[in-house]
Each structure stands twice: as structure tokens, then as C-alpha cells.
Protein backbone atom coordinates (compact mmCIF):
# COMPACT_ATOMS: atom_id res chain seq x y z
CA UNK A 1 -7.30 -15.69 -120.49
CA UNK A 2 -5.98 -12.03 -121.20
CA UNK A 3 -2.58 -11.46 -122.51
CA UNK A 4 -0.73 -11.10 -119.50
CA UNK A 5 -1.92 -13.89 -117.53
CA UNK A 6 -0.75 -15.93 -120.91
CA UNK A 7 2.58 -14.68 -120.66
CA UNK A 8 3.23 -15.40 -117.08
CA UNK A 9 2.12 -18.83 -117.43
CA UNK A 10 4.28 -19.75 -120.22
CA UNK A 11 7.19 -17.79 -118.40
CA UNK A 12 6.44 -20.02 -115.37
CA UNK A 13 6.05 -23.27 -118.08
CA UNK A 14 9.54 -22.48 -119.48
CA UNK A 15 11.16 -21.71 -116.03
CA UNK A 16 9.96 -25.32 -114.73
CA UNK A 17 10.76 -27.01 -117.76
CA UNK A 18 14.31 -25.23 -117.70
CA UNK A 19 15.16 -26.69 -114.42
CA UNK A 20 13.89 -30.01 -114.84
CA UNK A 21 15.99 -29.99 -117.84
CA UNK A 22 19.04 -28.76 -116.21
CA UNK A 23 18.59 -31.81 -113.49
CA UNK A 24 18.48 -34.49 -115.37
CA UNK A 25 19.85 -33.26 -118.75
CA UNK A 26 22.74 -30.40 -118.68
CA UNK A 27 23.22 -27.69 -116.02
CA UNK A 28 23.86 -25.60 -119.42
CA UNK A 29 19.78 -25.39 -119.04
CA UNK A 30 19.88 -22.74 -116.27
CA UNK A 31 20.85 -20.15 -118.72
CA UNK A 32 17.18 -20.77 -120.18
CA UNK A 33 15.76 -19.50 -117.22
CA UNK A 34 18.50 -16.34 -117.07
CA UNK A 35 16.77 -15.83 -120.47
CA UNK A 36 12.98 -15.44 -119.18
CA UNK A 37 14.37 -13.40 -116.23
CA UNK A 38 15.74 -11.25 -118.68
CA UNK A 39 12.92 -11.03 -120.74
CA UNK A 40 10.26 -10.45 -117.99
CA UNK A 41 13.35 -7.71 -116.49
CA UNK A 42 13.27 -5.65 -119.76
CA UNK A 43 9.45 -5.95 -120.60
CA UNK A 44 8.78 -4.35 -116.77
CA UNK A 45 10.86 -1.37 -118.08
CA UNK A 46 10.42 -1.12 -121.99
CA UNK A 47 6.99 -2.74 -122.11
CA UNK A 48 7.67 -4.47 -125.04
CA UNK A 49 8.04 -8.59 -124.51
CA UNK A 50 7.82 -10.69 -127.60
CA UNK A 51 5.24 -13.47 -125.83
CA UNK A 52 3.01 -10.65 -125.47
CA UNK A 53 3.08 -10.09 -129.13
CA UNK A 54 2.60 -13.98 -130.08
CA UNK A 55 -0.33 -14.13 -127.65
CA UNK A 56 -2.30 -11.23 -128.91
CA UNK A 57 -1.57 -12.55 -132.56
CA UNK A 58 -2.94 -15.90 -131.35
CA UNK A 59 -6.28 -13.89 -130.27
CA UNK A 60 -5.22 -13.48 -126.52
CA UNK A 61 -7.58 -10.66 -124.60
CA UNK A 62 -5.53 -7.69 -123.69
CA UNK A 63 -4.57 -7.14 -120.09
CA UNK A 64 -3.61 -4.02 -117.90
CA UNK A 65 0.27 -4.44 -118.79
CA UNK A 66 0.59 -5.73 -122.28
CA UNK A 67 -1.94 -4.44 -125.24
């Protein structure tokens, strides 16, 4: 699994996990997903996102968007 396939998955991970949370736990749990958004919003333009960086210290491949 390359780098950016990593980092959409655990952006999709957290996204799920942030609305189950806000169902059953606290609404307050949405802003977790305004978070990723965010994050995936300002890595498109600055092409810096800080999963990226975990990912490739964890011995990720590097992809086409994130090296």
C-alpha cells in the first residue's frame, strides 16, 4: 500500500468512526470529521498533510501525491 492510498483509508477510518461516535455518543463528534475535511482541504493545496508524514515514517511506499 503506497502512501496515499494509506492516508485515504485512515481519513475514511476516522470519518466513519467520527459519525458513529457522534450517533450514539455526542453530536460534539462531527467536528472530528470538519477536522479531516480540513486536513485533506489544505493538503490538496499545500501538499503537506501530517498522515502522509506518519505513513512514510512507518515505511509506507510513496504515491503520485504525497512523497
Amino acid at each position: 500500500m503506497n502512501i496515499d492510498r494509506a492516508v485515504l483509508a485512515f481519513a475514511g477510518v476516522v470519518v466513519l468512526l467520527s459519525v458513529v461516535l457522534a450517533h450514539f455518543v455526542s453530536a460534539w463528534w462531527l467536528l472530528l470529521t470538519v477536522f479531516v475535511g480540513l486536513n485533506l482541504l489544505q493538503a490538496a493545496f499545500t501538499g503537506f498533510c501530517p498522515a502522509a508524514k506518519l505513513f512514510a515514517a512507518l515505511g509506507c511506499k510513496p504515491g503520485n501525491a504525497f512523497r
